[in-house]
Protein backbone atom coordinates (compact mmCIF):
# COMPACT_ATOMS: atom_id res chain seq x y z
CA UNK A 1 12.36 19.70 23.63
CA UNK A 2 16.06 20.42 23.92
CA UNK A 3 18.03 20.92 20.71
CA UNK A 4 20.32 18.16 22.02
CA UNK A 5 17.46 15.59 21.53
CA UNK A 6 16.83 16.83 18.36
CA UNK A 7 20.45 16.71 16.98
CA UNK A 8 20.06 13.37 18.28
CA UNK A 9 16.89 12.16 16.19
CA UNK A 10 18.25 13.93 13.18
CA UNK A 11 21.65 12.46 13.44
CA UNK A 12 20.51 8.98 14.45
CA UNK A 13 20.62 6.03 12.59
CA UNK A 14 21.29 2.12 13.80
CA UNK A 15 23.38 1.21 10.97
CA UNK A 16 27.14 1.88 10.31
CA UNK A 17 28.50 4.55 8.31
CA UNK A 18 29.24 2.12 5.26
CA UNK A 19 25.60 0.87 5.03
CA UNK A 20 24.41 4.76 5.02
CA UNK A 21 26.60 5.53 2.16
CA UNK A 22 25.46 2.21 -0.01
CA UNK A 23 24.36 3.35 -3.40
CA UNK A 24 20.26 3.72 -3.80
CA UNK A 25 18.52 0.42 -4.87
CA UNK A 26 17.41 -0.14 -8.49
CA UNK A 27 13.90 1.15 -6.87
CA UNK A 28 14.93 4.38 -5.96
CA UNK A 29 13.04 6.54 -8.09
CA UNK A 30 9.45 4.42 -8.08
CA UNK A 31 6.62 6.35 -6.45
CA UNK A 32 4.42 3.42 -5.77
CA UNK A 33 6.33 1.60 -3.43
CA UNK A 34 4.44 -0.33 -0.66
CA UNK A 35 5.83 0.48 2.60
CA UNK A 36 5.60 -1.96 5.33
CA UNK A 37 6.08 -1.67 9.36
CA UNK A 38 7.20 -4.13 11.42
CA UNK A 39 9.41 -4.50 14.89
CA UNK A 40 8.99 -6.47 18.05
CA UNK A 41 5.53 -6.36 19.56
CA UNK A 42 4.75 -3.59 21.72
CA UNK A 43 7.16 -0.93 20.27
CA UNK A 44 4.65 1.27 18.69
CA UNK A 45 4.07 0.48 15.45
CA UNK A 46 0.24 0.40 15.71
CA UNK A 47 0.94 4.44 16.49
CA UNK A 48 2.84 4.65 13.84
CA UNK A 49 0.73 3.03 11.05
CA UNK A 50 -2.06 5.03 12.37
CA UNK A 51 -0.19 8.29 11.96
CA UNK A 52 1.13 7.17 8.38
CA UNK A 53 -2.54 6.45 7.42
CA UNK A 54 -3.80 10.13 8.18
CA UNK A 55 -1.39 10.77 5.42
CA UNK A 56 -3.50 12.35 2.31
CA UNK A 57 -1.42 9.83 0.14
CA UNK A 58 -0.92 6.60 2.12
CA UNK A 59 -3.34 4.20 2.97
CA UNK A 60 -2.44 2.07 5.36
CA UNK A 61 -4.65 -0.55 7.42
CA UNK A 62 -5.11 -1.91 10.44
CA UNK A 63 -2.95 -4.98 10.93
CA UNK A 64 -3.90 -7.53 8.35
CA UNK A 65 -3.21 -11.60 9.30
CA UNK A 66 -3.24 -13.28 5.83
CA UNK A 67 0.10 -11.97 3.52
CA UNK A 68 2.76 -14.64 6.25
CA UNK A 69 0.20 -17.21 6.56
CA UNK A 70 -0.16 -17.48 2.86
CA UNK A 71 2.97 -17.02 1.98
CA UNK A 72 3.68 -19.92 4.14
CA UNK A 73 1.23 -22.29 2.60
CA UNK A 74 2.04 -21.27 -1.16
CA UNK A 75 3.05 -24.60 -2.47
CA UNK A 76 -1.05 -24.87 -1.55
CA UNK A 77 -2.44 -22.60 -3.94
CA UNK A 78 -0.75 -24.05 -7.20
CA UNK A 79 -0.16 -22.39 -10.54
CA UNK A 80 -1.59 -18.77 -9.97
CA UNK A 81 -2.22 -18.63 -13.77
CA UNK A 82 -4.75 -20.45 -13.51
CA UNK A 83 -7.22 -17.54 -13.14
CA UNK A 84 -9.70 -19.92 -11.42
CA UNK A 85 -7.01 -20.49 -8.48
CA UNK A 86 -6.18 -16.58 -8.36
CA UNK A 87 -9.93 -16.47 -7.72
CA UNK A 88 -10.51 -19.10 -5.00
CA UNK A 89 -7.44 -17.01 -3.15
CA UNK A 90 -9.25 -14.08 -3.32
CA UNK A 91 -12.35 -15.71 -2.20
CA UNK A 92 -9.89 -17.28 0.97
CA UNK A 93 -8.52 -13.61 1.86
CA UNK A 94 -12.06 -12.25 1.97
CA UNK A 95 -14.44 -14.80 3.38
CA UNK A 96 -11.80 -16.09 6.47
CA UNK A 97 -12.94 -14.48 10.03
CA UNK A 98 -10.11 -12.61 11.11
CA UNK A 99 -7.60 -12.24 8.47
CA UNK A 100 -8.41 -8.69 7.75
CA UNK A 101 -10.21 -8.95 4.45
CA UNK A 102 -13.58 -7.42 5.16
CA UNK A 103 -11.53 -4.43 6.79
CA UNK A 104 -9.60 -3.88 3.34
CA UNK A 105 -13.08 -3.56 1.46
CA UNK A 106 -13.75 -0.72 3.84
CA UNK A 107 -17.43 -0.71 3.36
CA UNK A 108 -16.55 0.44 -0.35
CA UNK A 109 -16.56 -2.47 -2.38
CA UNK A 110 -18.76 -5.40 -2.03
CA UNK A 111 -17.08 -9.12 -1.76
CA UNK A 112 -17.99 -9.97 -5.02
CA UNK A 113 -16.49 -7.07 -6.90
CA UNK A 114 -13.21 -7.44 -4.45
CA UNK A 115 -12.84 -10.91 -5.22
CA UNK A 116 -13.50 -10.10 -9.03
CA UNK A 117 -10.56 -7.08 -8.99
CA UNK A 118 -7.80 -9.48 -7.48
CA UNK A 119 -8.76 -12.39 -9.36
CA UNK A 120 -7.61 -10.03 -12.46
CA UNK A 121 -4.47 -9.42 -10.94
CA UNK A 122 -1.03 -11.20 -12.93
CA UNK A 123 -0.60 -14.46 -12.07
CA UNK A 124 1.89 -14.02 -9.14
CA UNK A 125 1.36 -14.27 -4.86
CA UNK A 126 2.86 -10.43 -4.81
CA UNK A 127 0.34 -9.40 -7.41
CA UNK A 128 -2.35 -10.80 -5.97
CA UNK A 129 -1.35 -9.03 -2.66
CA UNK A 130 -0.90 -5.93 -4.11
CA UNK A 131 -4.18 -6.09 -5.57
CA UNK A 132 -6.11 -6.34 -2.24
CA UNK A 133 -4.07 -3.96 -0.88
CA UNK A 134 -4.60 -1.32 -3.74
CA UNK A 135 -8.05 -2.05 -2.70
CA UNK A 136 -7.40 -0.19 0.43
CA UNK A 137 -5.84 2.39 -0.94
CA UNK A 138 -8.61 3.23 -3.38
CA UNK A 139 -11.56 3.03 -0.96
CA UNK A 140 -9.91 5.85 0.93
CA UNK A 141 -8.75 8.05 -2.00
CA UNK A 142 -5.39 7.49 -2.19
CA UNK A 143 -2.29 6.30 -4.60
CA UNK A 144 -0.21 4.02 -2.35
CA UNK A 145 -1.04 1.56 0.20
CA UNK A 146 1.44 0.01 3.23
CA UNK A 147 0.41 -2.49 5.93
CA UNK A 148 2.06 -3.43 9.60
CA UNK A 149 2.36 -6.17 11.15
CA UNK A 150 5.04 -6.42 14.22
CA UNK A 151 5.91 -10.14 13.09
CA UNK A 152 6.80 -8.84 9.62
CA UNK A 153 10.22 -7.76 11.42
CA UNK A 154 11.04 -11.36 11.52
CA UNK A 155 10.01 -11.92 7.50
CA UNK A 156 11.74 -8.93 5.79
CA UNK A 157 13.24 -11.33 3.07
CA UNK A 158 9.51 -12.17 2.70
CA UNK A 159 8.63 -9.23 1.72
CA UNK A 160 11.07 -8.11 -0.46
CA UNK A 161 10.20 -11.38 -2.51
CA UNK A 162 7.03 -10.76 -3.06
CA UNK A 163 7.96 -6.89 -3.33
CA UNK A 164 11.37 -6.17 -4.97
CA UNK A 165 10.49 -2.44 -4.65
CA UNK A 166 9.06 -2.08 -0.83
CA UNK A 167 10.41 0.06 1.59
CA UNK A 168 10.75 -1.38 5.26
CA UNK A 169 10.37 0.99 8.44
CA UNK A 170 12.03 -0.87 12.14
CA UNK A 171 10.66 0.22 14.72
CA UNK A 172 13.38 0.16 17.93
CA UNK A 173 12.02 0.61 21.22
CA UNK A 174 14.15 0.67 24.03
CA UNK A 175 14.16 -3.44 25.64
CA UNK A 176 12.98 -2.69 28.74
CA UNK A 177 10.32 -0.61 27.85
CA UNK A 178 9.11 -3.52 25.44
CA UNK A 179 9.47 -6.23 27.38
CA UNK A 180 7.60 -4.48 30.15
CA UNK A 181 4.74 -3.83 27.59
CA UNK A 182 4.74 -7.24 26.48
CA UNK A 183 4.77 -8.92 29.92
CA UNK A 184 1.21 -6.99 30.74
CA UNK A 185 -0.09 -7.90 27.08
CA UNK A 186 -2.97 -10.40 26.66
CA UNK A 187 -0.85 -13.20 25.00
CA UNK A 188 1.40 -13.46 27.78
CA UNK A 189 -0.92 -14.00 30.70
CA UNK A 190 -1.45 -17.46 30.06
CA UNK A 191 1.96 -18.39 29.71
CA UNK A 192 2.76 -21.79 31.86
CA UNK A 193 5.87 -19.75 32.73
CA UNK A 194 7.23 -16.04 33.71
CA UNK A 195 7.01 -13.82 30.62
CA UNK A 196 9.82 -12.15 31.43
CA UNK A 197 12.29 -14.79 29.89
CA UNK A 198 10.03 -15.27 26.40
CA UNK A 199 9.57 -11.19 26.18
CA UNK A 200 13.12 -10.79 26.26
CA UNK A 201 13.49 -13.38 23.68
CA UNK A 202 11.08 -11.64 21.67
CA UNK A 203 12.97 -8.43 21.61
CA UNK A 204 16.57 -10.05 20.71
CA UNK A 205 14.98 -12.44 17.60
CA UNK A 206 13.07 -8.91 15.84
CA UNK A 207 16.15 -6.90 15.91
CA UNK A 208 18.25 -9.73 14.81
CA UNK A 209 16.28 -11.05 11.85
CA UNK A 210 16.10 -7.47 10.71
CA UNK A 211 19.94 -6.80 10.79
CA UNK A 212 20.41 -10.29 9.22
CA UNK A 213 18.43 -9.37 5.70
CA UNK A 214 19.95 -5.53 6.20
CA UNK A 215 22.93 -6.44 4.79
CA UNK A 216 21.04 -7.17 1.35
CA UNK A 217 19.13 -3.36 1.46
CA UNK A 218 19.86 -0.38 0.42
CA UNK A 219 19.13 2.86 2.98
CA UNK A 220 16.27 3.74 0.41
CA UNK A 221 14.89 0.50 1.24
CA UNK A 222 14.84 0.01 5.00
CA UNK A 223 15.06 2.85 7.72
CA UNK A 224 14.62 2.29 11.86
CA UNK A 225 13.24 4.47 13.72
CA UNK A 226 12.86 4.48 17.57
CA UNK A 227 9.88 4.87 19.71
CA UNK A 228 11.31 7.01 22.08
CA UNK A 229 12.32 9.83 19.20
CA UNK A 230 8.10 9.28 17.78
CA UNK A 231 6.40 10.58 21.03
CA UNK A 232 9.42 12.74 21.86
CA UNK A 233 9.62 14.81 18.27
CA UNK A 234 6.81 13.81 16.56
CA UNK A 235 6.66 15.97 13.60
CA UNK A 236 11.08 15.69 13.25
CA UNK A 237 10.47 11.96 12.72
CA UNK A 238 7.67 12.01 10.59
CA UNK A 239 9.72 14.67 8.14
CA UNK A 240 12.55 11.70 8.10
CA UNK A 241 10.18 8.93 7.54
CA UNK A 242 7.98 10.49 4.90
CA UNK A 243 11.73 11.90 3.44
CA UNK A 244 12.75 8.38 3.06
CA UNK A 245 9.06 6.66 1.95
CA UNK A 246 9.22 9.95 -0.52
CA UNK A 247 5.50 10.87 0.53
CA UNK A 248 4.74 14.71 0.80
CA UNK A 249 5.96 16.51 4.11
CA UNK A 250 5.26 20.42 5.21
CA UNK A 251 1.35 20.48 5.73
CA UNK A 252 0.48 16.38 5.30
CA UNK A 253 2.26 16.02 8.57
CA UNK A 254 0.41 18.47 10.26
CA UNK A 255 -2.90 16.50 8.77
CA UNK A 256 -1.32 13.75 9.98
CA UNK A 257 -0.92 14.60 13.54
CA UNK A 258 -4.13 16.04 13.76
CA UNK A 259 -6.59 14.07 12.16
CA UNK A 260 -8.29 11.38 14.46
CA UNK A 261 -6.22 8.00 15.20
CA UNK A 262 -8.66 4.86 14.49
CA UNK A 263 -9.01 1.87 12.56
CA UNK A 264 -8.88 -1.89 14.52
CA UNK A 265 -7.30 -0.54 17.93
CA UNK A 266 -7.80 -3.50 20.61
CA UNK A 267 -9.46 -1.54 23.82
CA UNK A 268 -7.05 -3.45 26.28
CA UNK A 269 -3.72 -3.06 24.50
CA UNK A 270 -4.34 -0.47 22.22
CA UNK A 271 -6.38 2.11 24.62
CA UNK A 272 -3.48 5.21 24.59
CA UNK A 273 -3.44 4.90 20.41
CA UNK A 274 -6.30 7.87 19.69
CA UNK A 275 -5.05 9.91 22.67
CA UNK A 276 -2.68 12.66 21.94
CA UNK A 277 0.31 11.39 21.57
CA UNK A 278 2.41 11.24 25.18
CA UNK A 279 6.32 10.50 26.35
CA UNK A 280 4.83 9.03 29.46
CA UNK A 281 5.34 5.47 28.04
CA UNK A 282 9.13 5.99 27.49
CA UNK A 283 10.34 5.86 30.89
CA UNK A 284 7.30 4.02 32.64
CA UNK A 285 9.32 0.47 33.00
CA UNK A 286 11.66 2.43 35.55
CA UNK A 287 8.14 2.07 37.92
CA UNK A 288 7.15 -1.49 36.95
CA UNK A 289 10.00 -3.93 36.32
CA UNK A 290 11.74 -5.49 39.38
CA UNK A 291 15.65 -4.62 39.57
CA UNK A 292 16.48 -8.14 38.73
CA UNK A 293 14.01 -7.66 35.60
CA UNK A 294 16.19 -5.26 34.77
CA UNK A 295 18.86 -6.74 35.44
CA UNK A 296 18.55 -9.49 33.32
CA UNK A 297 17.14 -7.17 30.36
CA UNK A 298 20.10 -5.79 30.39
CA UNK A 299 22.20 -8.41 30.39
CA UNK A 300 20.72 -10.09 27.45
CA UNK A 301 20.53 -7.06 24.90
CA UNK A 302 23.53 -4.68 26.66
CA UNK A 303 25.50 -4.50 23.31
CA UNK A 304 21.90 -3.02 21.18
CA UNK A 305 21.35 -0.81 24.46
CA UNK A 306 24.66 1.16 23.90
CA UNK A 307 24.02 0.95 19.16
CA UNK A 308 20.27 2.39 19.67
CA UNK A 309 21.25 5.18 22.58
CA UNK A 310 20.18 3.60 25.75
CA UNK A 311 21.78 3.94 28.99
CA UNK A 312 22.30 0.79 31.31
CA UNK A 313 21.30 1.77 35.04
CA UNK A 314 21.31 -2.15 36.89
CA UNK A 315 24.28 -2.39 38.98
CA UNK A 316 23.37 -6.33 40.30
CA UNK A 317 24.14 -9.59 37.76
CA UNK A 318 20.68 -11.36 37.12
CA UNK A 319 20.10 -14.41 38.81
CA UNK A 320 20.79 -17.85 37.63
CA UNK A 321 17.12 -18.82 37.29
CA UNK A 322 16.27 -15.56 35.15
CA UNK A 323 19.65 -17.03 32.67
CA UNK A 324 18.13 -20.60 32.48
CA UNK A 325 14.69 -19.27 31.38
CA UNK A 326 16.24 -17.23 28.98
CA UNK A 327 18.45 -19.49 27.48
CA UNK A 328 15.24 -21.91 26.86
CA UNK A 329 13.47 -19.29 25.41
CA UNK A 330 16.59 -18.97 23.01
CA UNK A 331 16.88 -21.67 22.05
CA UNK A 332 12.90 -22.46 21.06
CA UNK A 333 13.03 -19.71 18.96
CA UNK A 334 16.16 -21.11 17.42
CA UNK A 335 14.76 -24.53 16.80
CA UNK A 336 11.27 -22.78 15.51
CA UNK A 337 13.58 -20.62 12.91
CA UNK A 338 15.24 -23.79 11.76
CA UNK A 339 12.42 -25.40 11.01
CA UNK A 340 11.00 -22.51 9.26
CA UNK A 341 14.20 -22.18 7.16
CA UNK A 342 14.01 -25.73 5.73
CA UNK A 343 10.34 -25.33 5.43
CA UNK A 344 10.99 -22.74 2.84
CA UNK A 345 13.79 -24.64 1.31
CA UNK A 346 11.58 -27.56 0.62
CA UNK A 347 9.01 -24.88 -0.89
CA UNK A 348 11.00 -23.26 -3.06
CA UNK A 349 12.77 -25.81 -4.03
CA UNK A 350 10.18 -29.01 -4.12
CA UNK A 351 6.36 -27.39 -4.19
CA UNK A 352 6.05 -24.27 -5.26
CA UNK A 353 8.68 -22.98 -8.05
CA UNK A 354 6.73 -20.03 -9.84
CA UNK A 355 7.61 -16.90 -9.48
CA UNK A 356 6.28 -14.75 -6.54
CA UNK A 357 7.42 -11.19 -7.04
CA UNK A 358 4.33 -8.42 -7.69
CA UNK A 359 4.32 -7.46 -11.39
């Protein structure tokens, strides 16, 4: 790899100079912060949290489906002093079928002692959490836990309620190669319509909702990181991200890298995870998407192309059709986000005023 590129990854950030020189968070200097992952789908954060959880001090697992969906029903689950609630939550998180909470035991603890240790966490949603997280973390021998989940890009002021001292990596992948990736995904085959529009979509809302709550973070609290420099320098941007998490560098990232890449991989969309780790992905769109794919790809996210380091190569305008499609797929998201917003208003206002934060 050319010294060039690895000015580049060393150099590169996707915020402006005056964010980068904010002063540190009141969190700084914690060393049990939970670190989260999150970007739009198909940008590689399932290689990254399984490269963060070969580190010897971060336990990380695979992606979990309760922390949003809870968080969402709150007003639900009442007064979480009431130890008997905390304990009918933990009951919830373990028993459901595919919210993750069997895979947090990790074969260590049984469900009755699990659902014992978070019912005797403080009476707060971010407690509770952290409790079945530290969980994790304990089964595999280690002092801090994290957890991914693409979506979570979209719910970073989530997060931060529930933990005032979390750190928050964004992962950036370059639009085409995402949308490509999510157009051959397994959610998108049954769409009634081309995925192209809704994938594109996709893309724009992640990095959006993440630069809307950046503005409220301080640099020790949120970093972004791109694919592209991941597969490219591997060990460079592991040194910055476990720099910024403040996790051990030197020898854990060699452990890292070497250690065997498992945990929850889906065989038809996660199949490259465990193989060494390869730039093919970076420039395969160039092979697959139609020049009026690109075109329109393009078109929709040129101003983030030229902030992240991409290089525009369509020369045509995409076509009126592709626009139309787009501009529906716009504007769902914007009603859905709407909705969402007064949703919470009502909860935090109406049903469900106790505090949330992790004690």
């Amino acid at each position: 790899m050319s010294r060039a590129w690895v000015e580049r990854v060393e150099a590169w950030s996707g915020r402006a100079p005056a964010w980068r020189e904010r002063e540190p968070s009141l969190h700084a200097e914690r060393t049990d912060r939970p670190l989260f992952i999150g970007a739009c789908p198909r940008s590689g954060t399932t290689l990254l949290r399984s490269l963060l959880n070969n580190h010897p001090d971060l336990a990380m697992p695979a992606e979990t489906d309760f922390l949003l969906y809870l968080w969402a029903n709150r007003g639900r689950l009442g007064d979480l002093r009431d130890p008997a609630r905390r304990r009918r939550l933990a009951e919830w998180i373990f028993d459901t079928p595919d919210r993750g909470g069997r895979r947090i035991r990790a074969g260590v603890f049984s469900r009755d002692e699990a659902v014992e240790r978070v019912a005797a966490a403080p009476p707060t949603l971010g407690s509770v959490f952290s409790a079945v997280f530290a969980l994790f973390a304990e089964a595999k021998g280690k002092p801090r836990w994290g957890d991914k989940r693409p979506g979570y890009a979209g719910h970073i002021s989530t997060l931060f309620a529930l933990f005032p001292h979390a750190q928050f990596i964004n992962v950036v992948r370059d639009p085409r190669a995402a949308t490509d990736s999510q157009m051959r995904a397994p959610w998108y085959r049954d769409l009634p319509e081309p995925a192209l529009a809704a994938s594109v979509a996709t893309w724009e809302f992640a990095v959006a909702r993440v630069d809307r709550f950046a503005g409220g973070l301080a640099p020790d609290q949120l970093l972004d990181v791109r694919y592209e420099d991941l597969v490219r320098e591997p060990e460079l941007t592991l040194e910055r991200i476990c720099a910024f998490a403040g996790l051990r560098g030197g020898d854990a990232i060699a452990e890292m890298l070497a250690r065997p890449r498992s945990g929850g991989l889906q065989d038809d969309w996660h199949a490259k995870v465990p193989e060494p780790i390869s730039t093919a992905p970076v420039d395969a769109w160039r092979d697959r998407l139609e020049p009026s794919q690109v075109a329109l790809i393009e078109h929709a996210t040129r101003a983030q192309l030229e902030r992240f380091g991409y290089t525009p190569t369509a020369d045509a305008a995409p076509s009126a059709y592709d626009l139309r499609r787009l501009h529906r797929q716009r504007r769902k998201r914007a009603v859905k986000w709407r909705r969402y917003v007064l949703g919470e208003l009502k909860r935090r206002h109406i049903t469900h005023r106790h505090p949330v934060a992790a004690r």
